[in-house]
PDB file of N, CA and C in Angstrom:
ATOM      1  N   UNK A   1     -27.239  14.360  -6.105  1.00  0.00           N
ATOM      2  CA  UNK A   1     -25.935  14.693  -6.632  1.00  0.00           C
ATOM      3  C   UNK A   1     -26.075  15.870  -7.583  1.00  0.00           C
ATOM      4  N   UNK A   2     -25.084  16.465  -7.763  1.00  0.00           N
ATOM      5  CA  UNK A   2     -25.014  18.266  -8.064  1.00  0.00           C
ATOM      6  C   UNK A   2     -24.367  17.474  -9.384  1.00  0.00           C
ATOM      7  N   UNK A   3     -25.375  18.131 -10.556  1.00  0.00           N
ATOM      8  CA  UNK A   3     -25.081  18.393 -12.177  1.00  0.00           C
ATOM      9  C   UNK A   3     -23.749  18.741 -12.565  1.00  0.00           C
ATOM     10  N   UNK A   4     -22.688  18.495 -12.963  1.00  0.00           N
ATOM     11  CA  UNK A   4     -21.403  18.771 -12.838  1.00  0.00           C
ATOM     12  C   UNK A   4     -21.195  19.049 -14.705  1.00  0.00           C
ATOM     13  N   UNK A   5     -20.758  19.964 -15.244  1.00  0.00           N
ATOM     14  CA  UNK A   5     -21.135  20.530 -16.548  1.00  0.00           C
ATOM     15  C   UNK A   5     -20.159  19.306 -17.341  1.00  0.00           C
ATOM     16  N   UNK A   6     -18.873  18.876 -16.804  1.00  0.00           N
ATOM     17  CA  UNK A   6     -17.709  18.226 -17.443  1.00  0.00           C
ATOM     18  C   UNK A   6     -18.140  16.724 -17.684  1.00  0.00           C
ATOM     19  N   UNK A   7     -18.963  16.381 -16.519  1.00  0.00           N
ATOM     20  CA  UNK A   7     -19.627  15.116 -15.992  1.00  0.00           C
ATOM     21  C   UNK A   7     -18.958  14.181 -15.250  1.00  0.00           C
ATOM     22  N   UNK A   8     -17.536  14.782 -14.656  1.00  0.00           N
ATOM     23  CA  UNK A   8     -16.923  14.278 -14.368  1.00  0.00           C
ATOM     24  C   UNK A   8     -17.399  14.512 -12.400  1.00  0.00           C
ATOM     25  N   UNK A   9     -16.498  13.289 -11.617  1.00  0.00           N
ATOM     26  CA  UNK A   9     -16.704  13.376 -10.582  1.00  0.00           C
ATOM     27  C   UNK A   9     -15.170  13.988  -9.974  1.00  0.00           C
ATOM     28  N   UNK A  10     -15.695  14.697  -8.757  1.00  0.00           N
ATOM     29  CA  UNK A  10     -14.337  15.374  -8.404  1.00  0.00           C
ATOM     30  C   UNK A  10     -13.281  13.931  -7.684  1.00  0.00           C
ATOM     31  N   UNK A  11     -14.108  13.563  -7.285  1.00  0.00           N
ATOM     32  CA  UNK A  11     -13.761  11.994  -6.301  1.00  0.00           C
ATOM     33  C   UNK A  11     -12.816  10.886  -7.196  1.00  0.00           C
ATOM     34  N   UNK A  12     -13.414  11.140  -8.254  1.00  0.00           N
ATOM     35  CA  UNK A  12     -12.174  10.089  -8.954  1.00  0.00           C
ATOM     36  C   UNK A  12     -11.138   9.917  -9.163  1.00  0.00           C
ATOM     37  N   UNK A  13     -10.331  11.068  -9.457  1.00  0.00           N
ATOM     38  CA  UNK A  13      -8.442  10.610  -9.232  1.00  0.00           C
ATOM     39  C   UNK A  13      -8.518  10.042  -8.087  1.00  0.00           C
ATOM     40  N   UNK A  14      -8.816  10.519  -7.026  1.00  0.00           N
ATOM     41  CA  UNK A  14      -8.286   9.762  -5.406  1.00  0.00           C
ATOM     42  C   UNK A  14      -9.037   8.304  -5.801  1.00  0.00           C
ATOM     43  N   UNK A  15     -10.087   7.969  -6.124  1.00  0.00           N
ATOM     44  CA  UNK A  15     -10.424   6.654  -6.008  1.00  0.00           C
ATOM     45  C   UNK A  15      -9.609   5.726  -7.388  1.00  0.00           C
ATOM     46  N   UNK A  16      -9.069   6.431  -8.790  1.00  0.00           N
ATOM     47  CA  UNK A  16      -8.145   6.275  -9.197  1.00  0.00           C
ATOM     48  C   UNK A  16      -6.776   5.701  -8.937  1.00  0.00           C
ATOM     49  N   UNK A  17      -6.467   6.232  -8.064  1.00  0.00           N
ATOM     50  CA  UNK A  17      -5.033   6.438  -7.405  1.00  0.00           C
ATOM     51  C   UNK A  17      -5.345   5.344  -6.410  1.00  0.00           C
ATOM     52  N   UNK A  18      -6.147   4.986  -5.676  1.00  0.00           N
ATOM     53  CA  UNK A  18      -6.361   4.278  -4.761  1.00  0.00           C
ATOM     54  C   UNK A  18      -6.622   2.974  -5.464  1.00  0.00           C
ATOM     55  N   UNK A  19      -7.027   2.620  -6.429  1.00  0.00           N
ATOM     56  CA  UNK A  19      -6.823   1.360  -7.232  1.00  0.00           C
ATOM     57  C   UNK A  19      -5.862   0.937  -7.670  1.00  0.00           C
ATOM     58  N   UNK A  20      -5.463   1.815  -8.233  1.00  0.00           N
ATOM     59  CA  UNK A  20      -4.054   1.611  -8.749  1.00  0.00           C
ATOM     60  C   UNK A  20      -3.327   0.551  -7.632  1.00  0.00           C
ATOM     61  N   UNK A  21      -3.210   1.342  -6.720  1.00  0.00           N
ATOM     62  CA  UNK A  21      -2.062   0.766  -5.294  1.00  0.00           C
ATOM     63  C   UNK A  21      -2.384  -0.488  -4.937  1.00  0.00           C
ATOM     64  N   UNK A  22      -3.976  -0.478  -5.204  1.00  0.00           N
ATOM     65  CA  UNK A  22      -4.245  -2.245  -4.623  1.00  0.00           C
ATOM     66  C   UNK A  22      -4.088  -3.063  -6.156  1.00  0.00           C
ATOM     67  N   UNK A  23      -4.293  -2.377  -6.652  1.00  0.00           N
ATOM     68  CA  UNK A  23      -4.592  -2.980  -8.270  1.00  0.00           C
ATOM     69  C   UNK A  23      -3.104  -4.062  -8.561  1.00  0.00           C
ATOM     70  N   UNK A  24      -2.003  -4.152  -7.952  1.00  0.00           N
ATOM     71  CA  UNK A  24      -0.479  -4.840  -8.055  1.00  0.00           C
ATOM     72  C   UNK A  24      -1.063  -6.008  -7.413  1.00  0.00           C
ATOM     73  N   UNK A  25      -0.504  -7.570  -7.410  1.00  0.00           N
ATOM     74  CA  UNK A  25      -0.933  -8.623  -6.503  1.00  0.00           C
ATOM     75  C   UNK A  25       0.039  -8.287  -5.812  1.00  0.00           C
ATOM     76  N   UNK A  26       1.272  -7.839  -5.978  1.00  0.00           N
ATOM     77  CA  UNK A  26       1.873  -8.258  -4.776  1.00  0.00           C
ATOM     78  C   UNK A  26       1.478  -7.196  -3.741  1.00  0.00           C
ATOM     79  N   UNK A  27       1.263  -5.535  -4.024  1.00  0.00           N
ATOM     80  CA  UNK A  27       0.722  -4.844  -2.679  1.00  0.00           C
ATOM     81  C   UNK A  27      -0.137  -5.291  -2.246  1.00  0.00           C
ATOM     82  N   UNK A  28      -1.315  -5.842  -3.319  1.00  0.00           N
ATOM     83  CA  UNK A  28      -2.935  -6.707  -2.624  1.00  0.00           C
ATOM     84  C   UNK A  28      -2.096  -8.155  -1.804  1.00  0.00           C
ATOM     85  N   UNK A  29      -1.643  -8.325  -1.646  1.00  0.00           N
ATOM     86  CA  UNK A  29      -1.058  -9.536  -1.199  1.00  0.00           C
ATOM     87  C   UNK A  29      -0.443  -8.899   0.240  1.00  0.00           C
ATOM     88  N   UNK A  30       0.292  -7.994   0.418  1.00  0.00           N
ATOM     89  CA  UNK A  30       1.233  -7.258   1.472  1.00  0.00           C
ATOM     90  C   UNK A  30      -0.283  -6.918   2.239  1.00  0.00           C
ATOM     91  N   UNK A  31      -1.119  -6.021   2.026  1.00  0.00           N
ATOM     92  CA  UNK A  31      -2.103  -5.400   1.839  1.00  0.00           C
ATOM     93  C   UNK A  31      -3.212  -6.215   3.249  1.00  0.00           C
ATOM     94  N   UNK A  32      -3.331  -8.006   2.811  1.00  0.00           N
ATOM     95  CA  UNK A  32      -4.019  -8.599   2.789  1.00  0.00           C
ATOM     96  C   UNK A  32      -3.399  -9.336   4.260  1.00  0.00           C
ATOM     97  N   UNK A  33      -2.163  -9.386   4.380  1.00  0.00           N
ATOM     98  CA  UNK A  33      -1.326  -9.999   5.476  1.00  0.00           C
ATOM     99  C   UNK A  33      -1.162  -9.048   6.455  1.00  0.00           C
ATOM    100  N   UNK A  34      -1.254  -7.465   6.228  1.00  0.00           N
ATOM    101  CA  UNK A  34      -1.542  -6.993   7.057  1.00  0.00           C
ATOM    102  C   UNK A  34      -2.722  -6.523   8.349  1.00  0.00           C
ATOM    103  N   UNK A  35      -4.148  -7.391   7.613  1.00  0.00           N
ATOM    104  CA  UNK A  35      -4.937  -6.982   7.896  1.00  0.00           C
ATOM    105  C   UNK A  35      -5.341  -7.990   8.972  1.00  0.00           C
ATOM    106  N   UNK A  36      -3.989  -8.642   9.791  1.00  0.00           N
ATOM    107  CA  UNK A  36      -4.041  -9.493  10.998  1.00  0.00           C
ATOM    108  C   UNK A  36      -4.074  -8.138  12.091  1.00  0.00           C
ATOM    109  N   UNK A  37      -3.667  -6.744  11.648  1.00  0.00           N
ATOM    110  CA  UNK A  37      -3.476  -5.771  12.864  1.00  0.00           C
ATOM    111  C   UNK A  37      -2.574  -5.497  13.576  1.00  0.00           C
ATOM    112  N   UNK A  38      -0.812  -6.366  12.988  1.00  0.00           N
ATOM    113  CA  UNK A  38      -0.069  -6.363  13.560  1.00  0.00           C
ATOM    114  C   UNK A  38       0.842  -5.439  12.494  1.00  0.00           C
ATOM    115  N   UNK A  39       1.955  -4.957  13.057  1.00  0.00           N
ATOM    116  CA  UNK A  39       3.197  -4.206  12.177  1.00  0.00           C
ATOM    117  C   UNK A  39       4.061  -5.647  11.591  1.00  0.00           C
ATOM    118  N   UNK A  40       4.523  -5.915  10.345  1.00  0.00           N
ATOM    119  CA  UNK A  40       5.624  -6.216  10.195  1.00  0.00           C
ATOM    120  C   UNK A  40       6.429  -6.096   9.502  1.00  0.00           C
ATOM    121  N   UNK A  41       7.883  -6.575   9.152  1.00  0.00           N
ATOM    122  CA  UNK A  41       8.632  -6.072   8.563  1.00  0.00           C
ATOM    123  C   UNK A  41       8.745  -6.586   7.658  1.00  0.00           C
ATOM    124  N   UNK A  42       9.638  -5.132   6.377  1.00  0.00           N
ATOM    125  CA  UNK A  42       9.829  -5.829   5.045  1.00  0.00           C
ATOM    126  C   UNK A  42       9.866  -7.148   4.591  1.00  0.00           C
ATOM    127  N   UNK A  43      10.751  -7.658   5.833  1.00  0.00           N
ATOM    128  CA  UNK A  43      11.464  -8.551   4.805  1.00  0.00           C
ATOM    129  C   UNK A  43      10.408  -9.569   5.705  1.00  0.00           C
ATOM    130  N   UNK A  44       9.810  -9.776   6.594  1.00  0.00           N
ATOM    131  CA  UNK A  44       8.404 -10.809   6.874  1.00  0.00           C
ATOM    132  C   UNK A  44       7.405 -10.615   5.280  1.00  0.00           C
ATOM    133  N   UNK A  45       6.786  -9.599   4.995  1.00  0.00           N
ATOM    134  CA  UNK A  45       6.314  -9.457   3.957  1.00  0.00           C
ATOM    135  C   UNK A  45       6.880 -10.036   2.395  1.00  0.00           C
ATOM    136  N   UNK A  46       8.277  -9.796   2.488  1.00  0.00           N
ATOM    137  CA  UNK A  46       8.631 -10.009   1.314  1.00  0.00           C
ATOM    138  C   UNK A  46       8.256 -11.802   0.961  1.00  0.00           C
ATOM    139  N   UNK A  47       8.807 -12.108   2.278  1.00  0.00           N
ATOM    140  CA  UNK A  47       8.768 -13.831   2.116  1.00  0.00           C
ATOM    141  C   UNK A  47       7.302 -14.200   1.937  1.00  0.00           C
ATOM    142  N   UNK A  48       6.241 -13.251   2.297  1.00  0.00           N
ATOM    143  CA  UNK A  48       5.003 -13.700   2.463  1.00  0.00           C
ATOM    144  C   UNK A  48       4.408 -13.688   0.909  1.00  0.00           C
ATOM    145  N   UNK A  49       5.030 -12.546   0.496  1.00  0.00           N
ATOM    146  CA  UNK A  49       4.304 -12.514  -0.697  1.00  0.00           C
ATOM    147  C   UNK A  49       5.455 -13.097  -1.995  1.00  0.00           C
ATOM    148  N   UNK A  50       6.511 -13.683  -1.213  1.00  0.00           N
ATOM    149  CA  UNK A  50       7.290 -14.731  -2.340  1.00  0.00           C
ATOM    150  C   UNK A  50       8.197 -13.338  -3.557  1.00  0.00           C
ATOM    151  N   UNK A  51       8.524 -12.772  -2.841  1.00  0.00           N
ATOM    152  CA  UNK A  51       9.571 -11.452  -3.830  1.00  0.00           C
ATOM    153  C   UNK A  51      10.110 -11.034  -3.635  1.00  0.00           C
ATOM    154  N   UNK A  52      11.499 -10.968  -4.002  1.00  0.00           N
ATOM    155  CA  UNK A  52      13.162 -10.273  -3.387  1.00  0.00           C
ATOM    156  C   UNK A  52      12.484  -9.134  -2.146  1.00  0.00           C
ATOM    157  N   UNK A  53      13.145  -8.787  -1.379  1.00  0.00           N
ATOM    158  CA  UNK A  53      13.734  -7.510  -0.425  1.00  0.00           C
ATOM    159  C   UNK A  53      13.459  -6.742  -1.391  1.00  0.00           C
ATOM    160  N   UNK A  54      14.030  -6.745  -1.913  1.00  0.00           N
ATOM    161  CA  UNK A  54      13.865  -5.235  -3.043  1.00  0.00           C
ATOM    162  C   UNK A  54      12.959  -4.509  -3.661  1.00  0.00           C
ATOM    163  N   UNK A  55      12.516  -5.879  -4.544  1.00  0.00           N
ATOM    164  CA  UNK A  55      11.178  -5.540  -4.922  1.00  0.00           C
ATOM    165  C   UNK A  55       9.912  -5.247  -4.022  1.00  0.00           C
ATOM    166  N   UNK A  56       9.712  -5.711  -2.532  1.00  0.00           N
ATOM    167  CA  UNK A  56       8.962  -4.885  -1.875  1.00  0.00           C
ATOM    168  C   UNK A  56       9.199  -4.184  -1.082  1.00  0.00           C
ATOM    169  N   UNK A  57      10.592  -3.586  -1.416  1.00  0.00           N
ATOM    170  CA  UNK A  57      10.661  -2.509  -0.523  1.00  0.00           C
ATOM    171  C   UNK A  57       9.618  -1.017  -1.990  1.00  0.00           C
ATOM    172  N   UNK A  58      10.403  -1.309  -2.480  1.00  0.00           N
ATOM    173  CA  UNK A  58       9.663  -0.201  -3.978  1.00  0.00           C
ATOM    174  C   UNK A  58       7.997  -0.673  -3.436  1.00  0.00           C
ATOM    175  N   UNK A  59       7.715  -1.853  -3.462  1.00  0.00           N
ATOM    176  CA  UNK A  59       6.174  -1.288  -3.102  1.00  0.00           C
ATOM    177  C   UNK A  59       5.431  -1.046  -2.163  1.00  0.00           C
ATOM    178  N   UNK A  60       6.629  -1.123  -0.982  1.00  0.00           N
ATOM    179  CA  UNK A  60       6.176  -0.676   0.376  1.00  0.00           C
ATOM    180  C   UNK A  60       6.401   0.901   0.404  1.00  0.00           C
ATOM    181  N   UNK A  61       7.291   1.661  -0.531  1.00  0.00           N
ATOM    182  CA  UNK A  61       7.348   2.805  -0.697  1.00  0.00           C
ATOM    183  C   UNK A  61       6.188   3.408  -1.508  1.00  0.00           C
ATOM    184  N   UNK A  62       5.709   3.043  -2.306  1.00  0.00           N
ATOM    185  CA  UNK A  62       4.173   3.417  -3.064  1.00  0.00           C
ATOM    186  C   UNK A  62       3.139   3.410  -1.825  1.00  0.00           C
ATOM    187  N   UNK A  63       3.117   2.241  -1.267  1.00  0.00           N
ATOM    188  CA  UNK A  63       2.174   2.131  -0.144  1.00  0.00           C
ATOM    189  C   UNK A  63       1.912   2.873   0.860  1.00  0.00           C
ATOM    190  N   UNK A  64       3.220   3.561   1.109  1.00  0.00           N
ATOM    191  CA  UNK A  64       3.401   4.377   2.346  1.00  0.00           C
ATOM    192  C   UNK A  64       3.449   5.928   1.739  1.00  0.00           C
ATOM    193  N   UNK A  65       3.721   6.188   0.353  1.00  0.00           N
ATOM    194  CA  UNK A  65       3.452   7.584   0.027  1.00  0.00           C
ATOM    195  C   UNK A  65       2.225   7.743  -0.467  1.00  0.00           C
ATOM    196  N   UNK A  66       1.763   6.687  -0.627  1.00  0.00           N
ATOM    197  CA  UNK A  66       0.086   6.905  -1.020  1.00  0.00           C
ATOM    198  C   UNK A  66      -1.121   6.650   0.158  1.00  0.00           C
ATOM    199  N   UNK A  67      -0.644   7.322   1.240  1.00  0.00           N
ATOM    200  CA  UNK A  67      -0.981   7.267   2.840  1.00  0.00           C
ATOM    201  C   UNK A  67      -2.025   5.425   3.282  1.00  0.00           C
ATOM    202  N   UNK A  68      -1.341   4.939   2.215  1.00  0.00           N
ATOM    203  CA  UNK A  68      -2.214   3.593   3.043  1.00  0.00           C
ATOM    204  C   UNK A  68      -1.479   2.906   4.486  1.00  0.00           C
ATOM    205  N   UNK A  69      -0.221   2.853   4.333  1.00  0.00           N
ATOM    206  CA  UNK A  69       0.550   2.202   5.003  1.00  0.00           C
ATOM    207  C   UNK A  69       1.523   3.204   5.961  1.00  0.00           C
ATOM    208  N   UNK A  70       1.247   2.830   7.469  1.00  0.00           N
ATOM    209  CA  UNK A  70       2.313   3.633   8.485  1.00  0.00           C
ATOM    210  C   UNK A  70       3.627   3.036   8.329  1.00  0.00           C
ATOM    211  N   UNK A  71       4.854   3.875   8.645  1.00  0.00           N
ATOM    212  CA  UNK A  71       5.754   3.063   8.844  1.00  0.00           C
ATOM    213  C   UNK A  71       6.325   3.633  10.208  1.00  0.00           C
ATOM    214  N   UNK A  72       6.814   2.749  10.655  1.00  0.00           N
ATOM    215  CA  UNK A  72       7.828   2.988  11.767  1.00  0.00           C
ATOM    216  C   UNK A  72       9.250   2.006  11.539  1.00  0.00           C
ATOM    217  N   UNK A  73      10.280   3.071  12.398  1.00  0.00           N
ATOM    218  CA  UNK A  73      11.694   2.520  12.238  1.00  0.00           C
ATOM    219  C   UNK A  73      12.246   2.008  13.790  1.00  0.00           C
ATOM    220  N   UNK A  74      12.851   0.702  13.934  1.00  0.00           N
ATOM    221  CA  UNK A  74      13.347   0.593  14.732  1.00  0.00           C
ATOM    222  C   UNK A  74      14.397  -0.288  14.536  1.00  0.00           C
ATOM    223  N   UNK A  75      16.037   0.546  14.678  1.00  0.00           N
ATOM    224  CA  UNK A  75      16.931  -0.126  14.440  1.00  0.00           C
ATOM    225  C   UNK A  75      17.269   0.055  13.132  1.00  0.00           C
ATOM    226  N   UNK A  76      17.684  -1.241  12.758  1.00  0.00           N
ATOM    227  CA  UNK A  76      17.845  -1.357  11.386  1.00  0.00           C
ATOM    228  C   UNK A  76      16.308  -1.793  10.655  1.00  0.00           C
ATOM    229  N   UNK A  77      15.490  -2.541  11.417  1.00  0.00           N
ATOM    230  CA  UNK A  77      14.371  -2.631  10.925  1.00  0.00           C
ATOM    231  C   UNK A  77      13.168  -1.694  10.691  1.00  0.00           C
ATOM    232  N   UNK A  78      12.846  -2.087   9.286  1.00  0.00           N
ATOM    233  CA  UNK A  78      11.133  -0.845   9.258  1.00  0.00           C
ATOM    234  C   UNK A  78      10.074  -1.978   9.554  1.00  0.00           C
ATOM    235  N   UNK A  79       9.155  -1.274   9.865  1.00  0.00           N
ATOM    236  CA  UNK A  79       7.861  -2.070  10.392  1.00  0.00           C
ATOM    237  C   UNK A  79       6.876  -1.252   9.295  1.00  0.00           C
ATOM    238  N   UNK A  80       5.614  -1.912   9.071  1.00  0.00           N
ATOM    239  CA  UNK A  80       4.800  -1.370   8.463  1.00  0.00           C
ATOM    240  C   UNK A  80       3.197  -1.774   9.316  1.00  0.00           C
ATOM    241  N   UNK A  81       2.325  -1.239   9.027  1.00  0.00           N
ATOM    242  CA  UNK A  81       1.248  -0.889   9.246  1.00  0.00           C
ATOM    243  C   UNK A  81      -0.246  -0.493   8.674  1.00  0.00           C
ATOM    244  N   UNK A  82      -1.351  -1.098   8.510  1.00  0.00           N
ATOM    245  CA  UNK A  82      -2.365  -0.264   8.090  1.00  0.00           C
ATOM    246  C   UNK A  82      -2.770   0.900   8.690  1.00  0.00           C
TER     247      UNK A  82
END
């Protein structure tokens, strides 16, 4: 590893940022139900992880702008994805 004068690593905001997102129980929870390999929807998730519609839609939006989570739309329904 290359002597870095600051001592800092360039790698750390992203691995920062990437804690953060799991760092919530309820995304580690969304997170964790997804990792059957299937898409599902908000509101399957919401019930899974026991929290209004609402509240995981806000953290299905963190999830999905912080490139962990695909989404797709069909209908009125969103689907989500690892």
């Amino acid at each position: 590893m290359t002597h870095r004068p600051n001592g800092r690593d360039p790698r750390a905001p992203g691995l920062a940022a990437f804690a953060s997102l799991v760092a919530d129980e309820t995304r580690a929870a969304c997170l964790l139900a997804l990792l059957d390999g299937r898409a599902w929807t908000a509101g399957e998730l919401a019930r899974h992880a026991g929290v209004a519609a609402s509240t995981l839609s806000e953290h299905l939006g963190r999830l999905v702008a912080g490139g962990l989570l695909a989404e797709e739309r069909q209908g009125r329904h969103r689907y989500v994805r690892l």
